[in-house]
Structure formats: structure tokens, C-alpha cells
C-alpha atoms as a PDB file:
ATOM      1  CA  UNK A   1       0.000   0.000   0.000  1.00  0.00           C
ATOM      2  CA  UNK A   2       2.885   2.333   1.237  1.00  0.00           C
ATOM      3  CA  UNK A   3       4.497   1.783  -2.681  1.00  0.00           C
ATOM      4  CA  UNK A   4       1.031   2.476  -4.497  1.00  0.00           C
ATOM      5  CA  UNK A   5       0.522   5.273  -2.245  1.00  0.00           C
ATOM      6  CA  UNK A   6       4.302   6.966  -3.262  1.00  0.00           C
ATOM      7  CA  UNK A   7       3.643   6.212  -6.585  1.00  0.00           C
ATOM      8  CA  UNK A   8      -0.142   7.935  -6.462  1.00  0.00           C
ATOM      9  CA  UNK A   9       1.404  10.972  -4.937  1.00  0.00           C
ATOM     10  CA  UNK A  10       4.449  11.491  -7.367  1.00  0.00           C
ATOM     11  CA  UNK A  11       2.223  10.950 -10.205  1.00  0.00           C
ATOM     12  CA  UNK A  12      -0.518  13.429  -9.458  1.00  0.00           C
ATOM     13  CA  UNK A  13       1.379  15.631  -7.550  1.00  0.00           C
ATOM     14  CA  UNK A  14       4.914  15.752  -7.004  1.00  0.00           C
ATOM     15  CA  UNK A  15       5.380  15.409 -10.619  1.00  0.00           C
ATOM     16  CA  UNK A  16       2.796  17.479 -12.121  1.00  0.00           C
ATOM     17  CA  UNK A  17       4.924  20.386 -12.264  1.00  0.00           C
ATOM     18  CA  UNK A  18       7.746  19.275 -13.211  1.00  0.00           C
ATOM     19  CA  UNK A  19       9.791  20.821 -15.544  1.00  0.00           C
ATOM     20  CA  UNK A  20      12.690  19.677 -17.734  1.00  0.00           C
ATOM     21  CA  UNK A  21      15.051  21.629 -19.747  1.00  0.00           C
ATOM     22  CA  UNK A  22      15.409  20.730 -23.820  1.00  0.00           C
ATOM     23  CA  UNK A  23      18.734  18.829 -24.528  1.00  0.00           C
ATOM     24  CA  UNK A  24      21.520  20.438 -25.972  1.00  0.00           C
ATOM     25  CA  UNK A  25      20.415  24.628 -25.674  1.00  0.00           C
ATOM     26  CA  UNK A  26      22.596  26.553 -23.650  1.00  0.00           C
ATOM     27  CA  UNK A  27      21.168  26.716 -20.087  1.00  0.00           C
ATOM     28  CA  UNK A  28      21.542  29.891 -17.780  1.00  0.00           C
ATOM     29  CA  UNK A  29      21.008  29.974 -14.549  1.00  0.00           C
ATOM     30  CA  UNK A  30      20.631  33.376 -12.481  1.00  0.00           C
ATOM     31  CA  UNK A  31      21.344  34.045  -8.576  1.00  0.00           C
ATOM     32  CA  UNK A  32      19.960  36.857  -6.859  1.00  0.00           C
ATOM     33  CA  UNK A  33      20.441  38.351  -3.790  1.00  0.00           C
ATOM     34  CA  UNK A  34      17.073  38.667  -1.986  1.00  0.00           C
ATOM     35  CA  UNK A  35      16.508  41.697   0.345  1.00  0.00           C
ATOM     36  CA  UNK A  36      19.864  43.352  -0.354  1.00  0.00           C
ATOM     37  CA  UNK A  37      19.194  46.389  -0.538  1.00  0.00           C
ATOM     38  CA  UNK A  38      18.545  46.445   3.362  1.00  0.00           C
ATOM     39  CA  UNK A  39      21.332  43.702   3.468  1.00  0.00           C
ATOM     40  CA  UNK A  40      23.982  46.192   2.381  1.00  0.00           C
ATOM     41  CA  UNK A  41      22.961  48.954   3.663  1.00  0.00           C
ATOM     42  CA  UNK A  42      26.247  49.237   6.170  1.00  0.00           C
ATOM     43  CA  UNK A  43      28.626  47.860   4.347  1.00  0.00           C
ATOM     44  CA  UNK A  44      31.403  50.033   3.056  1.00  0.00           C
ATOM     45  CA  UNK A  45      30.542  52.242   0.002  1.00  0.00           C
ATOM     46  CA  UNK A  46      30.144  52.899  -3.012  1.00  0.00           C
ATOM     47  CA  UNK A  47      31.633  49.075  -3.434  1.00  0.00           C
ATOM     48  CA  UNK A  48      32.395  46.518  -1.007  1.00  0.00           C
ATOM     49  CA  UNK A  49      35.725  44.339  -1.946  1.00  0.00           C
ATOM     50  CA  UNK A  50      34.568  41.741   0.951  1.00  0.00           C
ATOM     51  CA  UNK A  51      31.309  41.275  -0.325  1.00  0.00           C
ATOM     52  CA  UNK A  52      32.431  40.654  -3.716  1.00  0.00           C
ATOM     53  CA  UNK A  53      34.693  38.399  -2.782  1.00  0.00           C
ATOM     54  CA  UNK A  54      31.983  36.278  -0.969  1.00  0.00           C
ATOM     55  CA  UNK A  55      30.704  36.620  -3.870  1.00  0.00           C
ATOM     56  CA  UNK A  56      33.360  35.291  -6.258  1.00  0.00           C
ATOM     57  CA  UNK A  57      33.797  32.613  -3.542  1.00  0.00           C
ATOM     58  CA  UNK A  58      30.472  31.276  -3.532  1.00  0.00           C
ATOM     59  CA  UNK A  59      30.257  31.509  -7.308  1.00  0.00           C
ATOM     60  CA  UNK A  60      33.558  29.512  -7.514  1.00  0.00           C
ATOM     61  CA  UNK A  61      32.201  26.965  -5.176  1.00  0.00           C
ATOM     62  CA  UNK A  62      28.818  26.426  -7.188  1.00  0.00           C
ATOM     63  CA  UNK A  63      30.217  26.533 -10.804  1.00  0.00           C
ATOM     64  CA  UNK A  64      32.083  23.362  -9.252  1.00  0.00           C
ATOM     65  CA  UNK A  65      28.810  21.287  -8.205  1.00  0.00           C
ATOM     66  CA  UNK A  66      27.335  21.770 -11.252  1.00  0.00           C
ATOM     67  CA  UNK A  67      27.809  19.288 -14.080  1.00  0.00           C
ATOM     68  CA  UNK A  68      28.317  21.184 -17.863  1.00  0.00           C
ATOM     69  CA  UNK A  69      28.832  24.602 -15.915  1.00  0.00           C
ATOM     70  CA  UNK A  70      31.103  26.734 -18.587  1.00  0.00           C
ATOM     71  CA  UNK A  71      31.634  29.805 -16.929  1.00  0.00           C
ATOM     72  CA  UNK A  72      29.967  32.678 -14.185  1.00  0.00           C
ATOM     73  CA  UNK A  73      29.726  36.427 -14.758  1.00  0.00           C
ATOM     74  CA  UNK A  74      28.720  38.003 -11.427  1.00  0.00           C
ATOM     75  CA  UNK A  75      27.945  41.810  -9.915  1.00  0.00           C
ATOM     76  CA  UNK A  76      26.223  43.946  -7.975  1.00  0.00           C
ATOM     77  CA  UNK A  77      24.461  41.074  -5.928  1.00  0.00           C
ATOM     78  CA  UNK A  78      24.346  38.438  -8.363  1.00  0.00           C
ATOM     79  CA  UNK A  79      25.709  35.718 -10.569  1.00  0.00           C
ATOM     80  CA  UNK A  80      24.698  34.111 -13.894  1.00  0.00           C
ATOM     81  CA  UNK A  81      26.111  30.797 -14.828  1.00  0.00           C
ATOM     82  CA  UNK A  82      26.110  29.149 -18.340  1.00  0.00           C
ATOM     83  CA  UNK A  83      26.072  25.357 -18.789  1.00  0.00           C
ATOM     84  CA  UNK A  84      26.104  23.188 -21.505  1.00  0.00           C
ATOM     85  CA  UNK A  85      25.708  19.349 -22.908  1.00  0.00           C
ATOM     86  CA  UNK A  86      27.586  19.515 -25.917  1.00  0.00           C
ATOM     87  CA  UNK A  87      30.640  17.429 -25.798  1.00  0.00           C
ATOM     88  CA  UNK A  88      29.003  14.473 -26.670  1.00  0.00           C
ATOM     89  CA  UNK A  89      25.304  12.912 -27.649  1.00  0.00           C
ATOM     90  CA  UNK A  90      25.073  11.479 -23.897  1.00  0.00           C
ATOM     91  CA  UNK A  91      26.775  14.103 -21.734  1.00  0.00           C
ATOM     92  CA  UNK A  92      24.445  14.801 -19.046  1.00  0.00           C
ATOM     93  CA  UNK A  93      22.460  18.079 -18.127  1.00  0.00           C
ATOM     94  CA  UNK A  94      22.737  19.064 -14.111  1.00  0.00           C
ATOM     95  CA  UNK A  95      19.916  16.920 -12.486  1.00  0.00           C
ATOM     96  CA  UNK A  96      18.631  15.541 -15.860  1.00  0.00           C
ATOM     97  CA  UNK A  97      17.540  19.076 -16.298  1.00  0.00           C
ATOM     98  CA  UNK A  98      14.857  19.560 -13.170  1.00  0.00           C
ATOM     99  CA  UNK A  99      13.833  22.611 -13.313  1.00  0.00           C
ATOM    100  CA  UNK A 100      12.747  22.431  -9.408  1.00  0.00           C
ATOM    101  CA  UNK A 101      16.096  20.602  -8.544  1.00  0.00           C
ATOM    102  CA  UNK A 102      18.206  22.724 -10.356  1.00  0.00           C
ATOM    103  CA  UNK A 103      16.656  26.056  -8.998  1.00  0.00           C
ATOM    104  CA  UNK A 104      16.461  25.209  -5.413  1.00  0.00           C
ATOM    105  CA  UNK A 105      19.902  23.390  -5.745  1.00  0.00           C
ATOM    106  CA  UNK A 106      21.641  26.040  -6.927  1.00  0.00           C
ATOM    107  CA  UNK A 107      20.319  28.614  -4.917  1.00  0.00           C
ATOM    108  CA  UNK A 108      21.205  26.926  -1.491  1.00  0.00           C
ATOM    109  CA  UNK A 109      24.343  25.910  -2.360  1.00  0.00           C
ATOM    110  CA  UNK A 110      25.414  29.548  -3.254  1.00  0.00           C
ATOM    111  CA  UNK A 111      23.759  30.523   0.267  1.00  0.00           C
ATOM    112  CA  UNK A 112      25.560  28.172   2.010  1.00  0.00           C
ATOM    113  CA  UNK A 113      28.767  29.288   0.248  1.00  0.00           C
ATOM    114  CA  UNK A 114      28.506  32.939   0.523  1.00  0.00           C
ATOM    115  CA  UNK A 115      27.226  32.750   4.088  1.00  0.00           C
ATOM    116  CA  UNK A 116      30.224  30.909   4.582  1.00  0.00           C
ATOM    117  CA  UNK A 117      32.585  33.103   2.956  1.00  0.00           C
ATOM    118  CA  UNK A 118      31.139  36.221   4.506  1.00  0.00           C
ATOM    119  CA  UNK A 119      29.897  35.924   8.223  1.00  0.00           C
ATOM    120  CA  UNK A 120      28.075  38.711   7.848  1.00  0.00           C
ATOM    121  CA  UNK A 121      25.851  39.775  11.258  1.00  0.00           C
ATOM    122  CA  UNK A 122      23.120  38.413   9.689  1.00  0.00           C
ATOM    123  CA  UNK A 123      22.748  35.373   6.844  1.00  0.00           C
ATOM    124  CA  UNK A 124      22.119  36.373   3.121  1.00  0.00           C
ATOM    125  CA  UNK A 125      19.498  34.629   1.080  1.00  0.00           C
ATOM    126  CA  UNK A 126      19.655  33.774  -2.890  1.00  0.00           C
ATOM    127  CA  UNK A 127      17.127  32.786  -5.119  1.00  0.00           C
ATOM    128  CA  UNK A 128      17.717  31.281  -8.351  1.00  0.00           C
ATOM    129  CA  UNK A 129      15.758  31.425 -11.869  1.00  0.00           C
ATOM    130  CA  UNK A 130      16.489  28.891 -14.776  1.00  0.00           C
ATOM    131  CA  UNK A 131      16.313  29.390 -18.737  1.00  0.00           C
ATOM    132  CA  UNK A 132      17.115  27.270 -22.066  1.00  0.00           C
ATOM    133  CA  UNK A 133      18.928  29.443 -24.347  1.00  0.00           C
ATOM    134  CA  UNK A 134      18.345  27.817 -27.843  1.00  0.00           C
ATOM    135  CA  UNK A 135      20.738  30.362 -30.069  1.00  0.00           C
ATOM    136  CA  UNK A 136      24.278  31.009 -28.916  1.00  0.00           C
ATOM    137  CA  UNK A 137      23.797  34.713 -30.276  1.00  0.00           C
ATOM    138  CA  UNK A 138      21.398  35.609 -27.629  1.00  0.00           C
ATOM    139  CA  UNK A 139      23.553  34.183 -24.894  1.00  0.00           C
ATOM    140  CA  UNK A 140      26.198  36.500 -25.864  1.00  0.00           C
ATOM    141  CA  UNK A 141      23.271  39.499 -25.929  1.00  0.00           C
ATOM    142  CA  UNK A 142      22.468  37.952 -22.422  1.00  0.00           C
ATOM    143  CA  UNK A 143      25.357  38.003 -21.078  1.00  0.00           C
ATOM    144  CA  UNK A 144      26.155  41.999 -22.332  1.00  0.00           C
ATOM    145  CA  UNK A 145      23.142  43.035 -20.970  1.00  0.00           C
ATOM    146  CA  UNK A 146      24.270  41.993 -17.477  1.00  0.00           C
ATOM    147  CA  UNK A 147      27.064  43.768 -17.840  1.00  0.00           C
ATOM    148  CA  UNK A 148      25.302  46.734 -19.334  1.00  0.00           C
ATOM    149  CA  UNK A 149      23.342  46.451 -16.177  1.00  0.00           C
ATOM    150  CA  UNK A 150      26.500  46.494 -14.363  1.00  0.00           C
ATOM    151  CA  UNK A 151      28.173  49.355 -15.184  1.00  0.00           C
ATOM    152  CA  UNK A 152      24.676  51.431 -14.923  1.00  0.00           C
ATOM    153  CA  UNK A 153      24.451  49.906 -11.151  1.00  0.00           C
ATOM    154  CA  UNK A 154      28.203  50.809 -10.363  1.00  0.00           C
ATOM    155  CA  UNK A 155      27.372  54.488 -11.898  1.00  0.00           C
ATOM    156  CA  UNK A 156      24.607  54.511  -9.507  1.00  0.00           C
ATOM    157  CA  UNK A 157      26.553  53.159  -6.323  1.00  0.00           C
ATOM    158  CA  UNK A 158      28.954  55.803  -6.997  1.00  0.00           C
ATOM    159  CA  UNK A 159      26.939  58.673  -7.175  1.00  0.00           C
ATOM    160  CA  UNK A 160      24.745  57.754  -4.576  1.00  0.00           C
ATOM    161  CA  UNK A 161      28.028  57.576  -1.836  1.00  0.00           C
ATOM    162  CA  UNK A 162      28.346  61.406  -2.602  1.00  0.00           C
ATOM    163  CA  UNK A 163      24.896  62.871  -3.428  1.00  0.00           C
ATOM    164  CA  UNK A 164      21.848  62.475  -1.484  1.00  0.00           C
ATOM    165  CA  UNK A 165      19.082  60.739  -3.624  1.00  0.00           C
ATOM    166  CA  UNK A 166      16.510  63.422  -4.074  1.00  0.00           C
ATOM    167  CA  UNK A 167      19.816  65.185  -6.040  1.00  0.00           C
ATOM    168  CA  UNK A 168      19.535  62.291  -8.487  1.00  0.00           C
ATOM    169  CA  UNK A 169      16.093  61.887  -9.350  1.00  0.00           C
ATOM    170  CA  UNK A 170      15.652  62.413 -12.948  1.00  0.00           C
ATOM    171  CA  UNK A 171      19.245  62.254 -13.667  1.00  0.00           C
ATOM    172  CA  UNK A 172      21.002  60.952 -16.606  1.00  0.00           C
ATOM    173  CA  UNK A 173      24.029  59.067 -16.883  1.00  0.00           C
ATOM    174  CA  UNK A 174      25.686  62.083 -18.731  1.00  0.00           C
ATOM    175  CA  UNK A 175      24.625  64.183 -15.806  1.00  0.00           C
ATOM    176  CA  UNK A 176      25.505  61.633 -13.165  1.00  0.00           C
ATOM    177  CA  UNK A 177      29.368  61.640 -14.485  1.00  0.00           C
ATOM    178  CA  UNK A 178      28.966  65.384 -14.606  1.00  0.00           C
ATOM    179  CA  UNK A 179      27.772  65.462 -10.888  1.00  0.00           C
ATOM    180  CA  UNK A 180      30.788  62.926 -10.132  1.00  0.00           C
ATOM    181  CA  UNK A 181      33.488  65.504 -11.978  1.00  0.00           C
ATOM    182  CA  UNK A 182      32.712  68.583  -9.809  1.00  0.00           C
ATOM    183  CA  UNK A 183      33.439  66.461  -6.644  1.00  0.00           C
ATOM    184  CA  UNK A 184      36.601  65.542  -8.240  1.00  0.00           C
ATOM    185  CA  UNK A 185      35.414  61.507  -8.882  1.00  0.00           C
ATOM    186  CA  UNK A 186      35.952  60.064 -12.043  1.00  0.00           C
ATOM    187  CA  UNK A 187      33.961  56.588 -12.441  1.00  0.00           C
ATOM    188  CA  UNK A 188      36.881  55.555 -15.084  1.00  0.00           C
ATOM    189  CA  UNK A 189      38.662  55.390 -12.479  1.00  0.00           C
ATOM    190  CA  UNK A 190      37.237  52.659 -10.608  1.00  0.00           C
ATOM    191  CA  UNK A 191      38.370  49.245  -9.923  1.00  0.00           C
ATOM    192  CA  UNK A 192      37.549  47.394 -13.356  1.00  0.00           C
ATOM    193  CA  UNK A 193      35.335  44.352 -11.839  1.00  0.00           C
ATOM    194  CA  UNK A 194      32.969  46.993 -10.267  1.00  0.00           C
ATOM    195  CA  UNK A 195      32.714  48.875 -13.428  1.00  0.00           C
ATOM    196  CA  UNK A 196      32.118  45.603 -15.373  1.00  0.00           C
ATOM    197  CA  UNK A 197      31.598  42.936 -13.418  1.00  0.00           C
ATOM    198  CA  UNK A 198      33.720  39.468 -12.809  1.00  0.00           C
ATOM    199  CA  UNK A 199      33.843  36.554 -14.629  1.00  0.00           C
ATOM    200  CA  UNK A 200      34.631  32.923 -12.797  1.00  0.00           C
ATOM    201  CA  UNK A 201      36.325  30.100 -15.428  1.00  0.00           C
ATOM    202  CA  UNK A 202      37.656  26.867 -15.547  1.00  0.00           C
ATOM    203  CA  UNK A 203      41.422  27.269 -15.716  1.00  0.00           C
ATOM    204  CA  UNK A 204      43.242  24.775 -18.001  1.00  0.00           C
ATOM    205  CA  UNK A 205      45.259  22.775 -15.145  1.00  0.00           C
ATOM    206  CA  UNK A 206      41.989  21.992 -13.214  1.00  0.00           C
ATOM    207  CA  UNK A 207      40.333  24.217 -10.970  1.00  0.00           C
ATOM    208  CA  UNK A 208      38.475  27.944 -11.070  1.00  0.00           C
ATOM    209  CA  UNK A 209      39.981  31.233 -11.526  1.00  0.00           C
ATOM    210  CA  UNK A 210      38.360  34.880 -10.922  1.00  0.00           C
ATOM    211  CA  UNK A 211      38.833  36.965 -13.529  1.00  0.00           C
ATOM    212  CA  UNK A 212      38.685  40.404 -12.018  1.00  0.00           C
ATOM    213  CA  UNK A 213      40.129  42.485 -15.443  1.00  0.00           C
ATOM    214  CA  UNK A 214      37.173  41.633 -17.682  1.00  0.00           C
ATOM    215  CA  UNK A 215      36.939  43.671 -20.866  1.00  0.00           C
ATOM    216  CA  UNK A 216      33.840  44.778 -22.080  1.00  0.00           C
ATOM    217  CA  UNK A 217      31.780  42.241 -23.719  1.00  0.00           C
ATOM    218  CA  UNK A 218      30.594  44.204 -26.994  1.00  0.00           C
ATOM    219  CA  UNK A 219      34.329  45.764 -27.669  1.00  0.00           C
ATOM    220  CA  UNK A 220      36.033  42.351 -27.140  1.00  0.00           C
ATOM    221  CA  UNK A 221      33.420  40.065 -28.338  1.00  0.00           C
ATOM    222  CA  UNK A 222      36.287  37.635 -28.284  1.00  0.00           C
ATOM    223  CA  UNK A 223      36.288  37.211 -24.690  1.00  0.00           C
ATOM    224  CA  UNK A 224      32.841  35.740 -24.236  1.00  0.00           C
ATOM    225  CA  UNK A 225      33.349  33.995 -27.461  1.00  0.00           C
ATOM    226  CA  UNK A 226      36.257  31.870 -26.145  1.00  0.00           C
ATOM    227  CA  UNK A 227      34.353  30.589 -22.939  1.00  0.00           C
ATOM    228  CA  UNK A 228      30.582  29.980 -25.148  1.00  0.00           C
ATOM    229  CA  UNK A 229      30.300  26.467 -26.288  1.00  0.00           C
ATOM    230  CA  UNK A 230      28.984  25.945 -30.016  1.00  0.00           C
ATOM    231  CA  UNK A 231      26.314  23.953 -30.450  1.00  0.00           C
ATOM    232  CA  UNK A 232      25.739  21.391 -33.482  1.00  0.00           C
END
């Protein structure tokens, strides 16, 4: 009875929902800080080196669990990893690509890392969200807008450290750098991986590397050509 009963509830239930990913399309997986806005708000400013490196550290950790992962680009509070099952007709997807698994996975195993790597005063929480890329162009255009997103969120950081936010309202970008120049702050000037975020890849001995000089993706379309797998 105890059997039928399993098998009842998996059927109709457990299993209803459940998601798999199509074979061979590139598969990105997202983690997001949740709450960290109030999380951050006494760390150092505009950017926090410790935090980032939690950050690195917990992608670095992850991208190692995860069967097919290719690379990680993280910033701000967040990290986007690509995997792929394209070395050969039976190389497996991460969790025979469950949705569910691979979401809640992912997410707690970051946690656990950057929680870890941190010891903040209080434990961060990630969530994680899941997508089949079918065309390797639009991973690329995925990837650049995270970084576009990047840069506009360092801009933001930066300005916000040295003007009070009802001075920004309704600013541009142009008129955020010009804000920056009469304090004498020059956002060029900042350390490249909170400009542009950092990238996490395999190195060629074994093991992960932090890339921390990343160029940027649509004037060096080379870079994030290298580490993107081609399909068939």
C-alpha cells in the first residue's frame, strides 16, 4: 500500500509540475540576492571588496557542483552561470535538467557558500531562476546586458556615496558623471570588476579562476566567445 501510495502521490502531484530543460540549448542559470538592498545597507561604500569576494567565492564553489557549468559572470548582488551538454550525444544536463532541482539546488548551495565566505551579522538569502537558451547569439546578448546592467548599477553606487538621492532623481548618466566631476570623482577610475563585473572560469590545469580584469563584452566580443560552447 505504502508503494502504491508513493507512486499515487508522485504521479498526481509531485510530478505534475515538473519541468525539464530541452537537450543540448545553452542553459543559464541566475542568482539573486534577496533583500539586499537592506542587506547592504552598512557595508562600506560605493563598493564593497569583501562582499564581492563572498561573492566570487560562492560563485567559484557552485560553478564546481554543477555538471556542464562553462563559466559565471557576477555583480552587484548576483551571478549568472552558463552550462552546456555539448561534448558528446550522452553528456548529461545538471539533475537531468529539473527545473525544481536545479533552482532550489543552486540557490542553497550559493547561500551556504557565501554565508560561509562572509559571516556577515546576519545570513544572506539567494534565489535562483532557470532558462534554455536555444541560439548562442542571444547568450552572448544575455550576457552583455548583465554587464550593461553592471556598469549602470556601479554608476549609480557611486553617485549615490556622494549625493543624497533626491539630487539624483531624474538624472542621466551624462549628468551623473557630470555630478561625479565637480566632486573631483571620475567613475573611469574605478576598480575594473565593479565597473564591469567578474567573470569565474575553468582554468586549463583543473580548478576555477576569478577573472577580475574583464573587458567589455561588446568591444572584445572575443572574450565571451572563447568561454561559449557551439552547439551542433
Amino acid at each position: 500500500m505504502k508503494d502504491d501510495l508513493g507512486r499515487r502521490m508522485k504521479r498526481d502531484f509531485e510530478d505534475a509540475l515538473r519541468i525539464t530543460l530541452p537537450r543540448r540549448s545553452h542553459v543559464v542559470i541566475r542568482i539573486d540576492g534577496r533583500g539586499f538592498h537592506k542587506f547592504t545597507a552598512h557595508l562600506e561604500r560605493p563598493y564593497c571588496r569583501a562582499l564581492a569576494d563572498a561573492l566570487d567565492c560562492a560563485a567559484v564553489h557552485l560553478a564546481k557542483e554543477m555538471i556542464g557549468c562553462r563559466f559565471g559572470y557576477g555583480q552587484s548582488d548576483e551571478y549568472s552561470f552558463l552550462l552546456t551538454d555539448f561534448e558528446r550525444d550522452d553528456s548529461p544536463l545538471w539533475f537531468d535538467g529539473n527545473v525544481q532541482k536545479i533552482a532550489s539546488v543552486s540557490a542553497s548551495v550559493f547561500t551556504g557558500a557565501f554565508n560561509a565566505a562572509f559571516q556577515g551579522v546576519r545570513a544572506a538569502a539567494f534565489d535562483s531562476r532557470v532558462m534554455a537558451i536555444p541560439r548562442r547569439a542571444d547568450v552572448m546578448d544575455y550576457f552583455l546586458w548583465r554587464q550593461l546592467d553592471a556598469s549602470a548599477n556601479s554608476l549609480n553606487m557611486l553617485a549615490s556615496a556622494h549625493f543624497r538621492h533626491e539630487e539624483l532623481v531624474g538624472k542621466s548618466t551624462a549628468e551623473k558623471h557630470e555630478m561625479l566631476h565637480s566632486r573631483g570623482v571620475n567613475w573611469a577610475k574605478q576598480p575594473s570588476d565593479f565597473k564591469r563585473g567578474r567573470v569565474v572560469k575553468p582554468e586549463p590545469g583543473g580548478g576555477w579562476a576569478v577573472d577580475l580584469e574583464i573587458p567589455v563584452f561588446n568591444r572584445e566580443p572575443g572574450y565571451l566567445d572563447a568561454l561559449t560552447p557551439r552547439g551542433e
